[in-house]
C-alpha atoms as a PDB file:
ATOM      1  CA  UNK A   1      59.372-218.791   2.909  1.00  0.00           C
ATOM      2  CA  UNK A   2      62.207-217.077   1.131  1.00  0.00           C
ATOM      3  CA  UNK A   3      61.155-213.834  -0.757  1.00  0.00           C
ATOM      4  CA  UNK A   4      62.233-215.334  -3.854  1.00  0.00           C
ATOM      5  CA  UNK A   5      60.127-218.330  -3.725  1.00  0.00           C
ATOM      6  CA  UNK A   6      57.032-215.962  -2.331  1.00  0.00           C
ATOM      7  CA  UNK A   7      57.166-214.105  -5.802  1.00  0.00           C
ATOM      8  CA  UNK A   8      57.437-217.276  -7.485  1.00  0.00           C
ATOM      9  CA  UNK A   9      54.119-218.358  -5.970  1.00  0.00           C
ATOM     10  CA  UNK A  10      52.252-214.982  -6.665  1.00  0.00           C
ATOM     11  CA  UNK A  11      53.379-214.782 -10.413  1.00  0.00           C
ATOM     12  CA  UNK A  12      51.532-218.080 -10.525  1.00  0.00           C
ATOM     13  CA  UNK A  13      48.814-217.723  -8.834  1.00  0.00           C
ATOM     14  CA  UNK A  14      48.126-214.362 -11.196  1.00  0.00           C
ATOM     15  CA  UNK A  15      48.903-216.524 -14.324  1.00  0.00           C
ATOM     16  CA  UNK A  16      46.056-219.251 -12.884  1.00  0.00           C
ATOM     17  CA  UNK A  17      44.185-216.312 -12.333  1.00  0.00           C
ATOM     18  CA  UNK A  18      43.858-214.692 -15.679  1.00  0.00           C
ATOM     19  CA  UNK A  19      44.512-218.103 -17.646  1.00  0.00           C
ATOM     20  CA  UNK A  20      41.020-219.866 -16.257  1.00  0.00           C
ATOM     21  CA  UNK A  21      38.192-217.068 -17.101  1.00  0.00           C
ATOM     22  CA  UNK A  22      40.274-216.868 -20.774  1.00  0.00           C
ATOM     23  CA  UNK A  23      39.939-220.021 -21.485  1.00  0.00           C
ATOM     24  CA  UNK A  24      36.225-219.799 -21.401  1.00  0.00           C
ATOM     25  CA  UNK A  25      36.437-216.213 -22.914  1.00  0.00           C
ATOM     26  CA  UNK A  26      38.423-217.643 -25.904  1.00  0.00           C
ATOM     27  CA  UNK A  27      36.309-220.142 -26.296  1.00  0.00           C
ATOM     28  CA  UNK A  28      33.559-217.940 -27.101  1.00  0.00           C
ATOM     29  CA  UNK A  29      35.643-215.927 -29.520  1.00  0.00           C
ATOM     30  CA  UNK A  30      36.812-218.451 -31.272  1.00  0.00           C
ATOM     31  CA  UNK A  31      33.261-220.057 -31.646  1.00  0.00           C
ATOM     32  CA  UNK A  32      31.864-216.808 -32.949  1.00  0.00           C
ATOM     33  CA  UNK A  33      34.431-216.278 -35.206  1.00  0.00           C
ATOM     34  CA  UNK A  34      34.340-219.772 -36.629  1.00  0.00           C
ATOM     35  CA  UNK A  35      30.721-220.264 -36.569  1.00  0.00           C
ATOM     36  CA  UNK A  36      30.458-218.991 -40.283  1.00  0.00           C
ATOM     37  CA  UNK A  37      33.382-221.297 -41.512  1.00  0.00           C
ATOM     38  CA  UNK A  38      31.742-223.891 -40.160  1.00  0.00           C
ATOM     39  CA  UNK A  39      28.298-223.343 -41.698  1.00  0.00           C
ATOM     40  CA  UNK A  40      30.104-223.017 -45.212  1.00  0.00           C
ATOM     41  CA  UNK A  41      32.362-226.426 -44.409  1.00  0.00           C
ATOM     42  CA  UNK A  42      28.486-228.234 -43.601  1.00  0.00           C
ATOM     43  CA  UNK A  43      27.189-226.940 -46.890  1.00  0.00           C
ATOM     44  CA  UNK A  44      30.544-227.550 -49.300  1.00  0.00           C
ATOM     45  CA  UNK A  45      30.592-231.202 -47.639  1.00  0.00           C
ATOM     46  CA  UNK A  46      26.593-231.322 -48.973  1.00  0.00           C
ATOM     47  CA  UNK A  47      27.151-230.205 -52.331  1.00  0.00           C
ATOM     48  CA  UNK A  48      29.970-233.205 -52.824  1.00  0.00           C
ATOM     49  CA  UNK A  49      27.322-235.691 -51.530  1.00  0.00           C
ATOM     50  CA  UNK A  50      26.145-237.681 -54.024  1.00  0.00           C
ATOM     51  CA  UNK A  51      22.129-237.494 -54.374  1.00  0.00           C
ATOM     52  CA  UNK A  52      21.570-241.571 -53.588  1.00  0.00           C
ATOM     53  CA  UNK A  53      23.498-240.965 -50.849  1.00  0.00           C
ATOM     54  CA  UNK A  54      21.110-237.966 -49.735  1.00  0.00           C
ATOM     55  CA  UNK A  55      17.949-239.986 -50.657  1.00  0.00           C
ATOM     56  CA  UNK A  56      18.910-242.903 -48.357  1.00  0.00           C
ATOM     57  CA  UNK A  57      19.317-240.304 -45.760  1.00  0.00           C
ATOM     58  CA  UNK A  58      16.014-238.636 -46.223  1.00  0.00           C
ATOM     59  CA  UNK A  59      14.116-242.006 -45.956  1.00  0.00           C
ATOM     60  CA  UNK A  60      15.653-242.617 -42.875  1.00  0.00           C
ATOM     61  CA  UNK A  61      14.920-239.348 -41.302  1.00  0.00           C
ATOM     62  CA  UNK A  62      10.895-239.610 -42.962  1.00  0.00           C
ATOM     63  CA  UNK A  63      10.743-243.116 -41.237  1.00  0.00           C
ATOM     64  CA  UNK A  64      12.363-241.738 -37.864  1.00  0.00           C
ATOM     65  CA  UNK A  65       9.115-238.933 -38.105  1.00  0.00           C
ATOM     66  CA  UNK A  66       6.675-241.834 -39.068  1.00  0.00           C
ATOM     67  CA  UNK A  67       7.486-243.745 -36.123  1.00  0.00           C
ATOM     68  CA  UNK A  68       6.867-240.554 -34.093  1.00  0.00           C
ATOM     69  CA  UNK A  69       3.534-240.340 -35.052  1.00  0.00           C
ATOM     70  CA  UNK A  70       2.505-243.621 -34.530  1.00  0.00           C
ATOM     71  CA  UNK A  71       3.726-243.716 -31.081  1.00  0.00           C
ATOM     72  CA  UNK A  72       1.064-240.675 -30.639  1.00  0.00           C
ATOM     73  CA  UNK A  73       2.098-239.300 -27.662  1.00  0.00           C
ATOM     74  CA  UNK A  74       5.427-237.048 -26.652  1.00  0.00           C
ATOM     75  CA  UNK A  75       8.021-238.786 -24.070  1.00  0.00           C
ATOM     76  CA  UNK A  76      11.063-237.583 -23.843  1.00  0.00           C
ATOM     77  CA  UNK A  77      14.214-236.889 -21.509  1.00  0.00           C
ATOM     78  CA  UNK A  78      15.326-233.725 -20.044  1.00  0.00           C
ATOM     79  CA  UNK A  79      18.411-233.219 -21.675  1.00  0.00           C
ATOM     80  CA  UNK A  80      20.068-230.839 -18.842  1.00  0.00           C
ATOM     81  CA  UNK A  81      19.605-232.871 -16.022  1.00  0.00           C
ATOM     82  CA  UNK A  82      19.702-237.141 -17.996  1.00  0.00           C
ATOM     83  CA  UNK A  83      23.289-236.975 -18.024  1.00  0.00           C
ATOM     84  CA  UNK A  84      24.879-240.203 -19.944  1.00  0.00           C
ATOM     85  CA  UNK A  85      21.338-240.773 -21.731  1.00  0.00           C
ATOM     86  CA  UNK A  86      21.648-241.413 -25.701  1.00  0.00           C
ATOM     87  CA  UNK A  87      19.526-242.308 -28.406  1.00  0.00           C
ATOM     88  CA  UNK A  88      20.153-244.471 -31.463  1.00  0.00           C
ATOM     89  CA  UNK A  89      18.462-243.094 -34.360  1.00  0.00           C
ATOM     90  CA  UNK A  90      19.648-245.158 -36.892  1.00  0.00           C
ATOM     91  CA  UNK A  91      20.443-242.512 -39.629  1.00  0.00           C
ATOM     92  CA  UNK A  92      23.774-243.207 -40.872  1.00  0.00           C
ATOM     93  CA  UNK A  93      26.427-241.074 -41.060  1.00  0.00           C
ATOM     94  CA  UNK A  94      24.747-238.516 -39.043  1.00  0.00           C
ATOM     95  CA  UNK A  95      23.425-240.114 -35.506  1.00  0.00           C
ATOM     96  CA  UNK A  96      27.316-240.635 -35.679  1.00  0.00           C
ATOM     97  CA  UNK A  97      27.777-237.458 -34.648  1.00  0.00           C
ATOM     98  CA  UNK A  98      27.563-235.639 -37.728  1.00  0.00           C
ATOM     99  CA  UNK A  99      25.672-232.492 -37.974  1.00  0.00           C
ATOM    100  CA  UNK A 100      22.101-232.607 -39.103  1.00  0.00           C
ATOM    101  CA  UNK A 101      21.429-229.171 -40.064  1.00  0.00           C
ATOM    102  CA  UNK A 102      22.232-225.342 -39.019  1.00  0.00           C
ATOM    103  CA  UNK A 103      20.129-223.191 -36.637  1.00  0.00           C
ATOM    104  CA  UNK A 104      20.580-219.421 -37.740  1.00  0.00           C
ATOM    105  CA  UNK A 105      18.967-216.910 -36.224  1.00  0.00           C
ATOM    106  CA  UNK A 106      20.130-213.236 -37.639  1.00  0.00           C
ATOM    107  CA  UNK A 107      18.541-210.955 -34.800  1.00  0.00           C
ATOM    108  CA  UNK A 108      20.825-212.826 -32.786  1.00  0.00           C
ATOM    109  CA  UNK A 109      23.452-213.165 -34.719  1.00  0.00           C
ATOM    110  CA  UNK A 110      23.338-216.801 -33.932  1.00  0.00           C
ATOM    111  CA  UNK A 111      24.726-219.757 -36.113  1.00  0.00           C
ATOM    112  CA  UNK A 112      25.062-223.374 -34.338  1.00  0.00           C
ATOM    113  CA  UNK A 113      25.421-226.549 -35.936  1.00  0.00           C
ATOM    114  CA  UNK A 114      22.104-228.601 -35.039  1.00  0.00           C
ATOM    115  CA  UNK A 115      23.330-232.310 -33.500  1.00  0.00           C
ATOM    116  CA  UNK A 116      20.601-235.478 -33.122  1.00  0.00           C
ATOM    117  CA  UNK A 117      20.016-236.517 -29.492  1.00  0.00           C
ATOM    118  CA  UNK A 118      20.834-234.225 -27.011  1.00  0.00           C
ATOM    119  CA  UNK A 119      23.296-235.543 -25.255  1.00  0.00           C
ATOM    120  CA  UNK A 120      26.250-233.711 -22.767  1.00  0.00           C
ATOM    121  CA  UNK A 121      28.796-234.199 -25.630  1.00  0.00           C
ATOM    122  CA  UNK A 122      26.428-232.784 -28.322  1.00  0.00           C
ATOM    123  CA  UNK A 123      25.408-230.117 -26.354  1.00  0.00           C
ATOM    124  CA  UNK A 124      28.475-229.085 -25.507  1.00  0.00           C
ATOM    125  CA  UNK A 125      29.083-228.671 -29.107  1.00  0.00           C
ATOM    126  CA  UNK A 126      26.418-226.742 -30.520  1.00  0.00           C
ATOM    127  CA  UNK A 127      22.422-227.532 -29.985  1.00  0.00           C
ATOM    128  CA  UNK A 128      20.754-230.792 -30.317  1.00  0.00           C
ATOM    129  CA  UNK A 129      17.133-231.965 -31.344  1.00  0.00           C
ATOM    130  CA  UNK A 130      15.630-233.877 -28.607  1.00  0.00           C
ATOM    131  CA  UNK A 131      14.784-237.662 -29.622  1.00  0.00           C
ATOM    132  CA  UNK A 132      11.080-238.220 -29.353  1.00  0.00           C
ATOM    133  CA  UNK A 133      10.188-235.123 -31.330  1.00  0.00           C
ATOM    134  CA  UNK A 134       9.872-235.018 -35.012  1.00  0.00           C
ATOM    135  CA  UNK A 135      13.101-234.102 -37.129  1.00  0.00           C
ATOM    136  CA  UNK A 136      12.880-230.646 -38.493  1.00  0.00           C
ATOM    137  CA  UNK A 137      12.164-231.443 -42.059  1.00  0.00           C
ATOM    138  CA  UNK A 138       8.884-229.825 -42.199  1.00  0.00           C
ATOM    139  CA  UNK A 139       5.558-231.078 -42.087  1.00  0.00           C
ATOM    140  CA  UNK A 140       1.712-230.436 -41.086  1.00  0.00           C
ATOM    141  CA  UNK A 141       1.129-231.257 -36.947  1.00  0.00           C
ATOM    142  CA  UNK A 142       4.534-232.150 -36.643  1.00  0.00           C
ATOM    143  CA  UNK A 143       7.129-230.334 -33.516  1.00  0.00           C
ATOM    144  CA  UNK A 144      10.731-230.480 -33.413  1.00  0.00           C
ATOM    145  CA  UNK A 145      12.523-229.651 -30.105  1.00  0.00           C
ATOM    146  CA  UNK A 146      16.121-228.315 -30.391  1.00  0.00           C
ATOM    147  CA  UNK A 147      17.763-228.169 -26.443  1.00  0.00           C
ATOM    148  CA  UNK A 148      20.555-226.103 -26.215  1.00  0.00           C
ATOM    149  CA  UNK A 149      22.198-224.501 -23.043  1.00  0.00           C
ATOM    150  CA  UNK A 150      21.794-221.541 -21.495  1.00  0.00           C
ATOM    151  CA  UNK A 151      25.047-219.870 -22.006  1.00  0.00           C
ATOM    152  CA  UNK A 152      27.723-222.217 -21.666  1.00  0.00           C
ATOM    153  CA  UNK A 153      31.641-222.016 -20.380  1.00  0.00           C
ATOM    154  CA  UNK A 154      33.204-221.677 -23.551  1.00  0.00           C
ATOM    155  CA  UNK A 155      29.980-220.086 -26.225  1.00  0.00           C
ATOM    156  CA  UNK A 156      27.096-217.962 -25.423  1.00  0.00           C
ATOM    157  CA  UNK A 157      24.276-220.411 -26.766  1.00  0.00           C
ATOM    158  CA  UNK A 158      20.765-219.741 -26.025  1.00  0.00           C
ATOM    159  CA  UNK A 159      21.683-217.021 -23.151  1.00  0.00           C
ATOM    160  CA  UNK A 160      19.939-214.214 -24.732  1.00  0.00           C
ATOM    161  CA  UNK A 161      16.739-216.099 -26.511  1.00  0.00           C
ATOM    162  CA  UNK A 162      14.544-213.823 -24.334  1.00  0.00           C
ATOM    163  CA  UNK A 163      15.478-210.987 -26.406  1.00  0.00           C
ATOM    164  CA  UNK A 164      13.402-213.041 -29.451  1.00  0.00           C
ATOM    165  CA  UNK A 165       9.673-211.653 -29.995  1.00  0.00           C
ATOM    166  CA  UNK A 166       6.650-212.568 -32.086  1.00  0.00           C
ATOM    167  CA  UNK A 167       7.830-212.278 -35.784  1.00  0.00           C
ATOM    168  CA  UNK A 168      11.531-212.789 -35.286  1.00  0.00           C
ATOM    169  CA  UNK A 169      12.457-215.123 -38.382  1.00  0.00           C
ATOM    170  CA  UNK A 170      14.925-218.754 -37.237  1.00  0.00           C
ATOM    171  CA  UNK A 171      16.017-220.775 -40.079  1.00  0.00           C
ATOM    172  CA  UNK A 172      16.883-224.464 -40.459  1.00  0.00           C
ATOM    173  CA  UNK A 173      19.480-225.162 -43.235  1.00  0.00           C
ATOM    174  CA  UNK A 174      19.488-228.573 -44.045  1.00  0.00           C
ATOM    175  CA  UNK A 175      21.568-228.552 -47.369  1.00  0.00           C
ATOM    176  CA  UNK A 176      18.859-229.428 -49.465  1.00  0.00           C
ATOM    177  CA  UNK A 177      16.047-227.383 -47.883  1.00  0.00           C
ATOM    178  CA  UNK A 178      15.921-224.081 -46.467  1.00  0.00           C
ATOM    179  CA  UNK A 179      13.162-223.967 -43.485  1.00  0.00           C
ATOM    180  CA  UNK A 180      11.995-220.661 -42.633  1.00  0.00           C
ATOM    181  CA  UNK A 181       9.843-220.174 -39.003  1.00  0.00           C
ATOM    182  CA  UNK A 182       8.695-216.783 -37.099  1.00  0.00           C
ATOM    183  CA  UNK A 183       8.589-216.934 -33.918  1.00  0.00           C
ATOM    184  CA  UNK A 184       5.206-216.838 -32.267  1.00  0.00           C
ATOM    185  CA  UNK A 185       4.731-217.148 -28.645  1.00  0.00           C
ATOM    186  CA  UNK A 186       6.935-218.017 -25.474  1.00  0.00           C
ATOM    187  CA  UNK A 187       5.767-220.866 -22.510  1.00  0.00           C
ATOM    188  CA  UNK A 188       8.080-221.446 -18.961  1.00  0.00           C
ATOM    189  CA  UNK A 189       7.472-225.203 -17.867  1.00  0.00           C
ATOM    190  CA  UNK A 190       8.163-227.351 -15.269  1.00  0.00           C
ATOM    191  CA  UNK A 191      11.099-229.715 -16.506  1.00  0.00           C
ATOM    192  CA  UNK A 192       8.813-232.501 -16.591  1.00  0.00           C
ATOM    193  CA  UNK A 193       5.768-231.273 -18.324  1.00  0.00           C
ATOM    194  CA  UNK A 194       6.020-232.586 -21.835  1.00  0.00           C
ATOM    195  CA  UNK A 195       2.450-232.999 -22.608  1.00  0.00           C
ATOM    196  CA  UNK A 196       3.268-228.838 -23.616  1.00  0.00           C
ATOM    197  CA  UNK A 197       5.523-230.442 -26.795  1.00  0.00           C
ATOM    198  CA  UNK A 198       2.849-231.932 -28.049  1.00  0.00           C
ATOM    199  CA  UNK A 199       2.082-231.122 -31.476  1.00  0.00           C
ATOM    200  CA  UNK A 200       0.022-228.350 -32.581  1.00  0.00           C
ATOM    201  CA  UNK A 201      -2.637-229.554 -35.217  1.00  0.00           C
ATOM    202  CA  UNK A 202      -2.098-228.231 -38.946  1.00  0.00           C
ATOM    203  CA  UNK A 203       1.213-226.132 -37.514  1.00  0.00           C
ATOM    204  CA  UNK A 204       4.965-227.502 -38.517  1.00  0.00           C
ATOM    205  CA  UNK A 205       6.338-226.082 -35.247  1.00  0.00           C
ATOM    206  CA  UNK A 206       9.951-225.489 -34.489  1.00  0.00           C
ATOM    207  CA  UNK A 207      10.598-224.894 -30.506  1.00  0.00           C
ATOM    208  CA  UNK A 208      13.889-224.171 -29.019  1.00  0.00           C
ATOM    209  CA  UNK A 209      14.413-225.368 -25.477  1.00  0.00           C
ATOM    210  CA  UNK A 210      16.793-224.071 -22.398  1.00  0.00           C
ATOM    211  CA  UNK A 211      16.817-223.575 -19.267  1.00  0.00           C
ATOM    212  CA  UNK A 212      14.665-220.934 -17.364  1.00  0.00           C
ATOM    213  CA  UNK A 213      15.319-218.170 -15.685  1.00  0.00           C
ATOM    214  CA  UNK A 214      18.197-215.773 -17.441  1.00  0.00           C
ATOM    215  CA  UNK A 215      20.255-216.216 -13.728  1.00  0.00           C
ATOM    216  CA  UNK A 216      20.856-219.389 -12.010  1.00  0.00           C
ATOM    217  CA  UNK A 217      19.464-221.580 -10.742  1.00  0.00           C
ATOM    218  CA  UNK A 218      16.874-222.870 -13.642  1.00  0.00           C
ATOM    219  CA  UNK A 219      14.767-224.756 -12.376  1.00  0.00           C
ATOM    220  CA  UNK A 220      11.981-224.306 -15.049  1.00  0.00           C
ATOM    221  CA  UNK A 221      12.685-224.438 -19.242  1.00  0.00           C
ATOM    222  CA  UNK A 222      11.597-221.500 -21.727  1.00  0.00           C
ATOM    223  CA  UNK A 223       9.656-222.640 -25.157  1.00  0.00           C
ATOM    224  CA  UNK A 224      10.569-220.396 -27.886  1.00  0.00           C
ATOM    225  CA  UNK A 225       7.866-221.764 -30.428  1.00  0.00           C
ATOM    226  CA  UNK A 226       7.772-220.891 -33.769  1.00  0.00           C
ATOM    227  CA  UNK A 227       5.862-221.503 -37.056  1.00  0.00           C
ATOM    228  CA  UNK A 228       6.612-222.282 -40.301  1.00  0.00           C
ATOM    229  CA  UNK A 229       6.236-220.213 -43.084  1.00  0.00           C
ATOM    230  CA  UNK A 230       7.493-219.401 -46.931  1.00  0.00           C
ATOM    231  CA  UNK A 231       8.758-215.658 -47.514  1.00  0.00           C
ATOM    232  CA  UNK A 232       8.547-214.552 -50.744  1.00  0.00           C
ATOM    233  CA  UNK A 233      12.742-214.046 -51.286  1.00  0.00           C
ATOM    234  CA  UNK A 234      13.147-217.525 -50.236  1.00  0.00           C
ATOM    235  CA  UNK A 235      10.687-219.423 -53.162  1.00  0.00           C
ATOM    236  CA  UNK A 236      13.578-218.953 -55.591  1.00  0.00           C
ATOM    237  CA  UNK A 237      16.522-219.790 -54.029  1.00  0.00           C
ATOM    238  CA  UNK A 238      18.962-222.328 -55.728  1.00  0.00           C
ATOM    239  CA  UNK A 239      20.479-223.379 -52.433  1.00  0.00           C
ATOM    240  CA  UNK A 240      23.059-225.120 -54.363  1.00  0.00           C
ATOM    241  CA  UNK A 241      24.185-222.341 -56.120  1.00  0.00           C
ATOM    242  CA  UNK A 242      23.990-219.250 -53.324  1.00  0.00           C
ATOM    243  CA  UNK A 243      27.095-218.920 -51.331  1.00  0.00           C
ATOM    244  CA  UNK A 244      26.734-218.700 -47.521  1.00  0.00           C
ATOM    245  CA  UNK A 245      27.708-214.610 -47.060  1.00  0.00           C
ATOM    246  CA  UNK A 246      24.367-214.433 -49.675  1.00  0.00           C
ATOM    247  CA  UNK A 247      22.234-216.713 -47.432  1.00  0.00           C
ATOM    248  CA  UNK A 248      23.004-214.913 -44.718  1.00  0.00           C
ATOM    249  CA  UNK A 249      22.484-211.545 -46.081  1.00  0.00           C
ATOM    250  CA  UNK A 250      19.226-212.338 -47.770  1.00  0.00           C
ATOM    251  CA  UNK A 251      18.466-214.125 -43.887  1.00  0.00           C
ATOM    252  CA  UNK A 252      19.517-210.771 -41.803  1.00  0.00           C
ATOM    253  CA  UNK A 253      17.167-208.593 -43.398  1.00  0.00           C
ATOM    254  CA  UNK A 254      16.065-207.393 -39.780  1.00  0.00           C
ATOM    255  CA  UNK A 255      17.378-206.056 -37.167  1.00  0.00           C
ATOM    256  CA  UNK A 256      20.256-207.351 -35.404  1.00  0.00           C
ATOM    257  CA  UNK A 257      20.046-206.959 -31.312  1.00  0.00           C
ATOM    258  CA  UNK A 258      21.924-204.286 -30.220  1.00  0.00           C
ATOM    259  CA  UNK A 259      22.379-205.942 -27.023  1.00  0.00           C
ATOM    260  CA  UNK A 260      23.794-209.236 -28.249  1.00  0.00           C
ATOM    261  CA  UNK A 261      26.190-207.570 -30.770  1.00  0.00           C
ATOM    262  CA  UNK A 262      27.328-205.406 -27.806  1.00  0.00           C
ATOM    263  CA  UNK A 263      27.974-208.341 -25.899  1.00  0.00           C
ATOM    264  CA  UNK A 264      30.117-210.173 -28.384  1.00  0.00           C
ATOM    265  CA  UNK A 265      32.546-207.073 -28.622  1.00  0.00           C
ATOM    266  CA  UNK A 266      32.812-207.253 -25.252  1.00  0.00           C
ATOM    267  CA  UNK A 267      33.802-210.696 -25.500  1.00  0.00           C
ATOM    268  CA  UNK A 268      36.047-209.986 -27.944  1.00  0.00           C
ATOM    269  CA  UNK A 269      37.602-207.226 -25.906  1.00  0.00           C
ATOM    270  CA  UNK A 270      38.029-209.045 -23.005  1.00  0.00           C
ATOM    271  CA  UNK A 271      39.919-212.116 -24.851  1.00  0.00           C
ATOM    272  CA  UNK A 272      42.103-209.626 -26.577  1.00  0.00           C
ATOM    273  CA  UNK A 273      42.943-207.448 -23.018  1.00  0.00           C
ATOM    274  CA  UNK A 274      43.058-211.222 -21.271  1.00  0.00           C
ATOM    275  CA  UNK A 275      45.903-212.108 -23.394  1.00  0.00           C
ATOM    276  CA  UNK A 276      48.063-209.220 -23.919  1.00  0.00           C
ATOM    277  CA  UNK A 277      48.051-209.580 -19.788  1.00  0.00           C
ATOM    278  CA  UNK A 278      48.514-213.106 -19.425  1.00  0.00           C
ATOM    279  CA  UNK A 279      51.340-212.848 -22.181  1.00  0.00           C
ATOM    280  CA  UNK A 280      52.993-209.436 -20.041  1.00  0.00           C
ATOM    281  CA  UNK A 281      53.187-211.376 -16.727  1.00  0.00           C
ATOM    282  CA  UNK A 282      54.609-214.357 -18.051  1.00  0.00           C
ATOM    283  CA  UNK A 283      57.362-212.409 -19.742  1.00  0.00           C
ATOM    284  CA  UNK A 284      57.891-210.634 -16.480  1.00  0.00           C
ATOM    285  CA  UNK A 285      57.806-213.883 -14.895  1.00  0.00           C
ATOM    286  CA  UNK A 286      60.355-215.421 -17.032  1.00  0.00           C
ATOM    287  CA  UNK A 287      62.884-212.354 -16.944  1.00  0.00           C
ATOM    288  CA  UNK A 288      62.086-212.372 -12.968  1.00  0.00           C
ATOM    289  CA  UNK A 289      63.057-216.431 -13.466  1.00  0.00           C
ATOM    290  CA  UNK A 290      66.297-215.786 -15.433  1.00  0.00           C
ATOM    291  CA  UNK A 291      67.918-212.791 -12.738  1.00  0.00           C
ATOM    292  CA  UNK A 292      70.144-213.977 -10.346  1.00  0.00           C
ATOM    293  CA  UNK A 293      69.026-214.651  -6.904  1.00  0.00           C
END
């Protein structure tokens, strides 16, 4: 192989090289960054939604939860390992995949678009409630289940939900309805024991699911339960009339995780360095291109 042709193969190879890892790296950037714009696009698109509209909606989603509790037990389908299983849930305009809701959670500095039916597509996307569990809309014995990954190729997900303790607030924005939970104890399962997502009588639990432990393989999933409640600086809200950067500042009120922030700059770093060296070697490569043999 002429020398020529062997440089031709190693600027390549380096340019594969940096290019794969930043396109996950970017990914993550890019999701963080957005993740607020998004959250403000889900709540100006609710605002311009005409209340019949939003009332045919909210029957639907009460008679999805009624037909839930008739069926008075909890089967469902492990979303990370039921690959090419969906649900119909017959809500229109938003089993279509529309978003239902947003899961924030300020110590994490978390914001993710919540999807119905956990599917590969819809967890790929954001997190997903888990069909067979009641809708998050709030309610006395009723559990909602919201799957999402454990740290994914392109966003960070649920990769650092250990790091949430006993009294940690998670919020459900549904437009209309602000749901406010603590968090209030942790469980590792088998992926088949379901009977634990049962729910808990006279509790409206929320439970986010992933896999378990931090480093693969996860064979097990971690319950993050928590409980409803009704903080004071959240009984007067107009939720029509407070902008998002308000929401969120009345929301992050605690503590942020040091840890996860950390991380996210080093995300951030690494997509920045990742590029300004992916750019340099492909301008070498090109000059290298244009010389004469």
């Amino acid at each position: 192989m002429k020398k020529r042709t062997r440089k031709i193969v190693g600027y390549i190879l380096i340019i594969i090289g940096i290019g794969l890892p930043l396109i996950g790296f970017t990914g993550m950037t890019m999701n963080n960054l957005f993740a607020k714009g998004e959250y403000k696009s889900f709540r100006s698109t609710y605002l311009d939604q005409s209340k019949e509209l939003l009332s045919t909606f909210e029957d639907e989603i009460i008679a999805y939860n009624e037909n839930i509790k008739k069926q008075n037990s909890t089967t469902i389908v492990d979303p990370f390992t039921a690959n090419g299983f969906e649900t119909e849930y017959n809500i229109e305009d938003i089993s279509n995949g529309g978003i239902f809701a947003f899961l924030v959670v300020p110590k994490l500095e978390m914001i993710k678009p919540i999807y119905l039916d956990a599917t590969y597509e819809h967890l790929d996307m954001g997190v997903a409630h888990i069909d067979g569990t009641n809708l998050p809309i709030g309610g006395d014995s009723t559990r909602s289940v919201i799957a999402g990954h454990r740290g994914w190729y392109r966003d960070t997900m649920f990769l650092n939900i250990d790091d949430l303790v006993e009294g940690d607030k998670v919020y459900v924005d549904r437009g209309s309805e602000m749901l406010v939970y603590e968090v209030s104890d942790k469980e590792v399962i088998g992926p088949s024991d379901w009977d634990k997502l049962a729910p808990r009588e006279g509790e409206d639990v929320l439970t986010l699911l992933t896999c378990h432990p931090f480093r693969p393989p996860r064979p097990y999933r971690l319950l993050v339960n928590c409980v409803r409640i009704l903080p004071e600086e959240f009984k007067e809200v107009d939720l029509e009339a407070t902008s998002v950067d308000k929401l969120l500042e009345s929301m992050a009120s605690e503590k942020v995780d040091s840890t996860n922030r950390y991380m996210n700059f080093g995300i951030y770093a690494v997509t920045a360095i990742g590029w300004l060296a992916l750019i340099a070697v492909i301008v070498k490569f090109l000059v290298f291109l244009v010389k004469k043999k």
